[in-house]
N, C-alpha and C. Protein backbone atom coordinates (compact mmCIF):
# COMPACT_ATOMS: atom_id res chain seq x y z
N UNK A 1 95.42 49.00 96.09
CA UNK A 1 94.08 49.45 95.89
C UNK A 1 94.03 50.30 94.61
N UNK A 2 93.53 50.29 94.00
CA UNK A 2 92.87 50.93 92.85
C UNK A 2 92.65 52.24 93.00
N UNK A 3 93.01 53.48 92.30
CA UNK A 3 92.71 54.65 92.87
C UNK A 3 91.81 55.16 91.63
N UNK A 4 92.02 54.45 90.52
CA UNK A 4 90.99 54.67 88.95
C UNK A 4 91.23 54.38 87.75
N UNK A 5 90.95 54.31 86.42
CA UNK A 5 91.13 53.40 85.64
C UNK A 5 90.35 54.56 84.41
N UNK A 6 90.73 54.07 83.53
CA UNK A 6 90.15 55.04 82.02
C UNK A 6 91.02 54.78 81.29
N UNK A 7 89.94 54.95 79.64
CA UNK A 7 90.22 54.25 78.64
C UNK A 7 90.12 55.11 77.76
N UNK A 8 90.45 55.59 75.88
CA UNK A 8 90.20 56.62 75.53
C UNK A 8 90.50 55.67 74.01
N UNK A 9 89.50 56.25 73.35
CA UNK A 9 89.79 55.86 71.93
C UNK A 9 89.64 56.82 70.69
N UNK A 10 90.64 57.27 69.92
CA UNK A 10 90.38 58.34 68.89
C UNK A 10 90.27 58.19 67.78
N UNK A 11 89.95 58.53 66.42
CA UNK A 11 90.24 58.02 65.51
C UNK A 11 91.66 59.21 64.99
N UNK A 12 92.70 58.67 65.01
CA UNK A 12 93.79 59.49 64.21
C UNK A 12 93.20 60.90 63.15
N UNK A 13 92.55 60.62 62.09
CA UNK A 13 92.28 61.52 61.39
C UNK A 13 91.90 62.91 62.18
N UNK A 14 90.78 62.87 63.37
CA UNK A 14 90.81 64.13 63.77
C UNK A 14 91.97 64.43 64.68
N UNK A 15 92.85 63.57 65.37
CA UNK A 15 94.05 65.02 64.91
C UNK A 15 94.65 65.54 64.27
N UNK A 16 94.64 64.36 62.97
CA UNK A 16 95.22 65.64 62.12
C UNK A 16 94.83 66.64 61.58
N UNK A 17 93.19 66.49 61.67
CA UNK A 17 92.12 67.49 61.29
C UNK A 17 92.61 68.88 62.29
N UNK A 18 93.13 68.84 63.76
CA UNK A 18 93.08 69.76 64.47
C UNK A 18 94.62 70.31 64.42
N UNK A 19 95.54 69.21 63.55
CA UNK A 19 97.13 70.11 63.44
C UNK A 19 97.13 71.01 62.74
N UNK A 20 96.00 70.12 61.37
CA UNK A 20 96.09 70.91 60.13
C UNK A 20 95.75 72.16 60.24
N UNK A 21 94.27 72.39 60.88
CA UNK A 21 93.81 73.38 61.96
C UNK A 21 94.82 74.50 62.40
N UNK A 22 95.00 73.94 63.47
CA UNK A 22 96.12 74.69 64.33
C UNK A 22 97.30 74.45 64.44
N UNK A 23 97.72 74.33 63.82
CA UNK A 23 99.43 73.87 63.56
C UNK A 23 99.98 73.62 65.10
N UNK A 24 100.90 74.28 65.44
CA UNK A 24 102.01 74.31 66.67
C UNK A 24 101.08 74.73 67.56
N UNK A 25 99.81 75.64 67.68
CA UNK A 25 99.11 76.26 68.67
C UNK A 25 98.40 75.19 69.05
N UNK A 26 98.27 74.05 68.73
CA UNK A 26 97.24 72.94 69.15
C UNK A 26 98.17 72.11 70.12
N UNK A 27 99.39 71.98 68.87
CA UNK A 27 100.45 71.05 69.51
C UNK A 27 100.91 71.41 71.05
N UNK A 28 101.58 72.41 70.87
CA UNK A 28 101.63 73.48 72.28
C UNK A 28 100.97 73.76 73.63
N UNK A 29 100.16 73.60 73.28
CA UNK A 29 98.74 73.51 74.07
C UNK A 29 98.48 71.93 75.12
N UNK A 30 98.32 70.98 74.31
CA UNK A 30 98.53 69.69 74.42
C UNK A 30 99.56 68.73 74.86
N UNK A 31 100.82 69.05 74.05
CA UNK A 31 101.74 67.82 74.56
C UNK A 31 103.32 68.53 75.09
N UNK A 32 104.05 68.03 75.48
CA UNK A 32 105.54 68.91 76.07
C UNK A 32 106.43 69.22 74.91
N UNK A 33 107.54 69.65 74.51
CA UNK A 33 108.52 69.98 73.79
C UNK A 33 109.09 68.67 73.73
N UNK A 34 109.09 67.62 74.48
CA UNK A 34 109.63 65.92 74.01
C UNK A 34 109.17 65.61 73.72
N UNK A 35 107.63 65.77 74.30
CA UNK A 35 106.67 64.86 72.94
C UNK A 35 106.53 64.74 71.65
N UNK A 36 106.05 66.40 71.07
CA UNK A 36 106.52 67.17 69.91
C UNK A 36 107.54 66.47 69.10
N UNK A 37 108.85 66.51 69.77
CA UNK A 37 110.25 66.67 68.96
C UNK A 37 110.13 64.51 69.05
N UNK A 38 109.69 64.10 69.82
CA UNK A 38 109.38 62.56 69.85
C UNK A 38 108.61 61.92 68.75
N UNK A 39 107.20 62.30 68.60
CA UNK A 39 106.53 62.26 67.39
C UNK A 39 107.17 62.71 65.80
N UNK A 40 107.39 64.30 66.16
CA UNK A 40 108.03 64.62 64.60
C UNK A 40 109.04 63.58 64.40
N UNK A 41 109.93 62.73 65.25
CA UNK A 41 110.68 62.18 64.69
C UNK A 41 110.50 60.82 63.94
N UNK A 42 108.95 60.42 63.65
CA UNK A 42 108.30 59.41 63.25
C UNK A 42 108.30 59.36 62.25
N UNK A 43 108.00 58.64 61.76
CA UNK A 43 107.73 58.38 60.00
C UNK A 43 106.26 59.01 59.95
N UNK A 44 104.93 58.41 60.63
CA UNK A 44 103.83 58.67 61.03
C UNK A 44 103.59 59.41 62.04
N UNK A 45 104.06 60.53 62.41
CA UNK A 45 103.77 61.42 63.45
C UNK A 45 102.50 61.42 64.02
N UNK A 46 101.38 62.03 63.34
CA UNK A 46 100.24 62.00 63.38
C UNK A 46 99.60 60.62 64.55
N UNK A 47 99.86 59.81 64.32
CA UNK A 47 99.88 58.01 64.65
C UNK A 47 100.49 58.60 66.12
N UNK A 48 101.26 58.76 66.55
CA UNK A 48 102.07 58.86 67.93
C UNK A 48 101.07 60.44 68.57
N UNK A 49 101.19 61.66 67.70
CA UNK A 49 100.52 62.52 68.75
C UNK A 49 98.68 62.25 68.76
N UNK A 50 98.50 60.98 68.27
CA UNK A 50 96.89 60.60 68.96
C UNK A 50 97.11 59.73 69.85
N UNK A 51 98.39 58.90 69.92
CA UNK A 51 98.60 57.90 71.02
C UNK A 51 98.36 58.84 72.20
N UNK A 52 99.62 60.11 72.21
CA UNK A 52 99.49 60.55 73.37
C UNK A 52 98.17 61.42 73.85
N UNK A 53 97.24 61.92 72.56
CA UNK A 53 96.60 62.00 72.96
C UNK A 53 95.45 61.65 73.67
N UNK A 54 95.32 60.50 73.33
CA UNK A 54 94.55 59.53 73.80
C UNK A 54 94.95 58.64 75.47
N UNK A 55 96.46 58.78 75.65
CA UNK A 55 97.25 58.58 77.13
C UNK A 55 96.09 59.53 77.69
N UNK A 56 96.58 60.57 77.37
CA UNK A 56 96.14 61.77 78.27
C UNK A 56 94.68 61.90 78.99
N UNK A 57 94.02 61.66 77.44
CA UNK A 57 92.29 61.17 77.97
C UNK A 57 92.27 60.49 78.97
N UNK A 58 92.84 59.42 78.74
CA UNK A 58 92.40 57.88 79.15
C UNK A 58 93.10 58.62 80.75
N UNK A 59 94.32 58.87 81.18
CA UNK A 59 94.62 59.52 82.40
C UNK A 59 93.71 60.47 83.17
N UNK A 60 92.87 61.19 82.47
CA UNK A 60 92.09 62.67 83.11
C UNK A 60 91.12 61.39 83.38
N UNK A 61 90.54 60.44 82.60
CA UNK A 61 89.12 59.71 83.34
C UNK A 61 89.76 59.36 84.33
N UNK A 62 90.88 58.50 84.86
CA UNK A 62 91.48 57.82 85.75
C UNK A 62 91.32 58.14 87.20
N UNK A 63 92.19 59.82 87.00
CA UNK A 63 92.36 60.50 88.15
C UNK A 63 90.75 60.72 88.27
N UNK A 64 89.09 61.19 87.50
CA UNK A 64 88.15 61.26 87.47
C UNK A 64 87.94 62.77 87.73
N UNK A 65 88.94 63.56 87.44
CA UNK A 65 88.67 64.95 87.13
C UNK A 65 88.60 65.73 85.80
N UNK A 66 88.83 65.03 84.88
CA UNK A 66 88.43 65.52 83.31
C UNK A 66 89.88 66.55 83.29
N UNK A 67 89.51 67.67 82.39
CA UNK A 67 90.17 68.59 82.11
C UNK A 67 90.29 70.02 83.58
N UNK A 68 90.44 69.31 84.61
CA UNK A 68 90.68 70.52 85.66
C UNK A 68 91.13 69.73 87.08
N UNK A 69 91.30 70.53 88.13
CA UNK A 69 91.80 69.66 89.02
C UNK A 69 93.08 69.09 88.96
N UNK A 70 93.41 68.00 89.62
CA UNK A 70 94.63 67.76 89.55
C UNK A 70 95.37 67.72 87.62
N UNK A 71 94.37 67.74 86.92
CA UNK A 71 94.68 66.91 85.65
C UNK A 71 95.15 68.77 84.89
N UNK A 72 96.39 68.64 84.03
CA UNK A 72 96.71 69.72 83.10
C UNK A 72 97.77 69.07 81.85
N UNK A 73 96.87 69.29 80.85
CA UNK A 73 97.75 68.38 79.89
C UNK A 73 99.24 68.48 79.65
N UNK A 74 100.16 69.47 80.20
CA UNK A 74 101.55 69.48 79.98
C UNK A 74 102.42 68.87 80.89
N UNK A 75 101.39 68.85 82.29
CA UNK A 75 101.80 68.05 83.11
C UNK A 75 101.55 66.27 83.61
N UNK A 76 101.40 65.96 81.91
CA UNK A 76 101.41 64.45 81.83
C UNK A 76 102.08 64.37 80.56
N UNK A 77 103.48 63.67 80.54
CA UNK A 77 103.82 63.51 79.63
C UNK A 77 104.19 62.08 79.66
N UNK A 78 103.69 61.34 78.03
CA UNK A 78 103.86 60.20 77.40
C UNK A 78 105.30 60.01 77.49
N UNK A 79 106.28 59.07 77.77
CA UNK A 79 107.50 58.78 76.95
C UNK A 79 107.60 57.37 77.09
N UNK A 80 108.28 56.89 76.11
CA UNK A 80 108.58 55.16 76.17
C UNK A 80 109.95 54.77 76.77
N UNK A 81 110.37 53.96 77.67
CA UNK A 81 111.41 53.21 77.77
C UNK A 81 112.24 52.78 76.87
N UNK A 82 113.35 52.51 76.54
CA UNK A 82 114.43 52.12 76.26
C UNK A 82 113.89 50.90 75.47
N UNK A 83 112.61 49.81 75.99
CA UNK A 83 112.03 48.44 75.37
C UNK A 83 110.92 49.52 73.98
N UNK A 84 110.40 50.58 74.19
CA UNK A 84 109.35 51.05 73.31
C UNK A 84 108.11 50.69 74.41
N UNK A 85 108.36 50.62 75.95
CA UNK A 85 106.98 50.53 76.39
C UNK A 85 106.71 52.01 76.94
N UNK A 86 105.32 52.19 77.08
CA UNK A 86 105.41 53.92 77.01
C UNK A 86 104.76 54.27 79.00
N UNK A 87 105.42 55.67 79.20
CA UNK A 87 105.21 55.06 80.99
C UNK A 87 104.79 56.90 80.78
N UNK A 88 104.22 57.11 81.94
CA UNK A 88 103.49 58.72 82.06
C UNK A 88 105.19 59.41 83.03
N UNK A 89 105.23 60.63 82.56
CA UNK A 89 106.41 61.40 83.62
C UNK A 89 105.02 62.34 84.16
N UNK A 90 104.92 62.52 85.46
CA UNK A 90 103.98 63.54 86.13
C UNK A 90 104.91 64.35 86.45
N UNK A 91 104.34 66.08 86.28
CA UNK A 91 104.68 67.33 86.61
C UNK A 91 104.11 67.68 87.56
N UNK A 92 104.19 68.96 88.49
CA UNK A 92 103.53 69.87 89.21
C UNK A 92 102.65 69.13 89.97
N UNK A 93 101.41 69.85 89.97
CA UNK A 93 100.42 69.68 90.98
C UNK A 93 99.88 68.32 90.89
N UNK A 94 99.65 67.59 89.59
CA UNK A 94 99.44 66.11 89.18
C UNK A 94 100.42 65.44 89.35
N UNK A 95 101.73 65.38 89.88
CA UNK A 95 102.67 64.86 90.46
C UNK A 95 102.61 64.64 92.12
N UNK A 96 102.06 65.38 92.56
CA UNK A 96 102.41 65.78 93.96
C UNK A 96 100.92 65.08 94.23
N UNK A 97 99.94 65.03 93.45
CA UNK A 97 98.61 64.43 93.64
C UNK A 97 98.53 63.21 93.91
N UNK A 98 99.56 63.15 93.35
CA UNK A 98 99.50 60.89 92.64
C UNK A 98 100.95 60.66 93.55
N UNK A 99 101.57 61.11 94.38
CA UNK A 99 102.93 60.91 94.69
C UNK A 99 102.72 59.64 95.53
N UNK A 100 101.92 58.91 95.68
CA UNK A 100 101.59 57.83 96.41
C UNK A 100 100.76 56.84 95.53
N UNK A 101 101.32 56.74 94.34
CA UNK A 101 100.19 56.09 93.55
C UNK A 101 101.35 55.71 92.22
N UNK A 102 101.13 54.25 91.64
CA UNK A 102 101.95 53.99 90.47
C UNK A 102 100.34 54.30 89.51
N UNK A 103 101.35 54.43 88.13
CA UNK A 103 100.40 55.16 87.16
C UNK A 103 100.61 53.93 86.08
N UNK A 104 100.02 52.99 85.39
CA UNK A 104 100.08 52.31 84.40
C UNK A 104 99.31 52.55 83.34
N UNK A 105 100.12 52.50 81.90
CA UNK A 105 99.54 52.78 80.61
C UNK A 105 99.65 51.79 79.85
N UNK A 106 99.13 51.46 78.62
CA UNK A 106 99.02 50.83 77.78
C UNK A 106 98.39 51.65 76.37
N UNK A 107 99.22 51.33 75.50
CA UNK A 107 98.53 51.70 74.00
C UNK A 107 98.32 50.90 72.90
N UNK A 108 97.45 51.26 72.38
CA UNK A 108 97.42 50.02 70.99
C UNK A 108 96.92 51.25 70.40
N UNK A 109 96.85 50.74 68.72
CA UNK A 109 96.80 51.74 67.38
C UNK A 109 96.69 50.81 65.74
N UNK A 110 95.26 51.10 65.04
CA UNK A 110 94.88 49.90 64.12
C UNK A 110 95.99 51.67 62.91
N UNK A 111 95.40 51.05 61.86
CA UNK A 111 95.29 52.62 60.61
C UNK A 111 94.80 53.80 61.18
N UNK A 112 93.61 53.42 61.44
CA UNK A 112 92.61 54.59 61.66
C UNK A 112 92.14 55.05 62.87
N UNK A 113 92.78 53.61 64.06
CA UNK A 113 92.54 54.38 65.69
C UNK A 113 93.33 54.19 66.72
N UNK A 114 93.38 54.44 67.49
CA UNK A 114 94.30 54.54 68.60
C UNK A 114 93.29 54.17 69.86
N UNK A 115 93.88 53.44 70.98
CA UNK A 115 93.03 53.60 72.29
C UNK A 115 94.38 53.53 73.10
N UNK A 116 94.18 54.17 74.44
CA UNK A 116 95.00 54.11 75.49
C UNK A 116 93.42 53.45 76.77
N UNK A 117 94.95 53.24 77.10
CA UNK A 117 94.04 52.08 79.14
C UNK A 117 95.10 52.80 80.03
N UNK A 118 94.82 53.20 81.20
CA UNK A 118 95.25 54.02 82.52
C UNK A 118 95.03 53.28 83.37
N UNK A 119 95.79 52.83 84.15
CA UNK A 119 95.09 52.55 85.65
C UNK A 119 95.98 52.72 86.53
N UNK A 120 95.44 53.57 87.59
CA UNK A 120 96.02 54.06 88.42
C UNK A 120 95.94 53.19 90.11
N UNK A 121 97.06 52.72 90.65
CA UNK A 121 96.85 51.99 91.84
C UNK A 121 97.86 53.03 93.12
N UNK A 122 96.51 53.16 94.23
CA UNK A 122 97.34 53.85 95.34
C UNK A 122 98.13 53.07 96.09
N UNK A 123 99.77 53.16 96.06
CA UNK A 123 100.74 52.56 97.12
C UNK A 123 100.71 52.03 98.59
């Protein structure tokens, strides 16, 4: 059964508008210490922390609580498999929420945008 589904599309430039911004205090805020050290290790960094940012979106519509509730952005972290396919690690209270539920992601990314797809199915 389907427990929810969300989609998120950014255009890259405003995050870098918001690193340039806020350097590490944005970063920090947003994604884990693997993510971070995952991205910086890119050629295109920028390109990877809108992917995940855009995971993340596309996850908060899913669960259908936005930014509160089960949903806290450190406790969804992006990482890819061993193939480069990218799978969510759940923390804390958004772990224990979904502990009966597989979480599926998908990303795509042109120059200028990024979208992530979520869908969440209860076990």
């Amino acid at each position: 059964m389907i427990h929810g589904i969300g989609v998120d599309i950014i255009e890259i430039h405003r995050i870098k508008e918001s690193i340039d911004q806020y350097g590490d205090a944005f970063l920090n805020k947003l994604f884990t210490q693997n993510e971070i050290n995952y991205c910086r290790s890119k050629l295109f960094p920028v390109q990877h922390f809108a992917a995940r940012f855009a995971a993340k979106e596309a996850f908060s519509k899913a669960i259908a609580t936005g930014w509160s509730g089960e949903f806290e952005w450190k406790n969804v972290e992006v990482k890819n498999d061993t193939k480069g396919k990218p799978n969510f690690i759940l923390y804390g209270k958004t772990a224990e929420a979904l502990q009966h539920c597989s979480v599926f992601l998908s990303m795509s990314h042109s120059e200028n945008t990024v979208v992530a797809f979520v869908v969440i199915r209860h076990d």
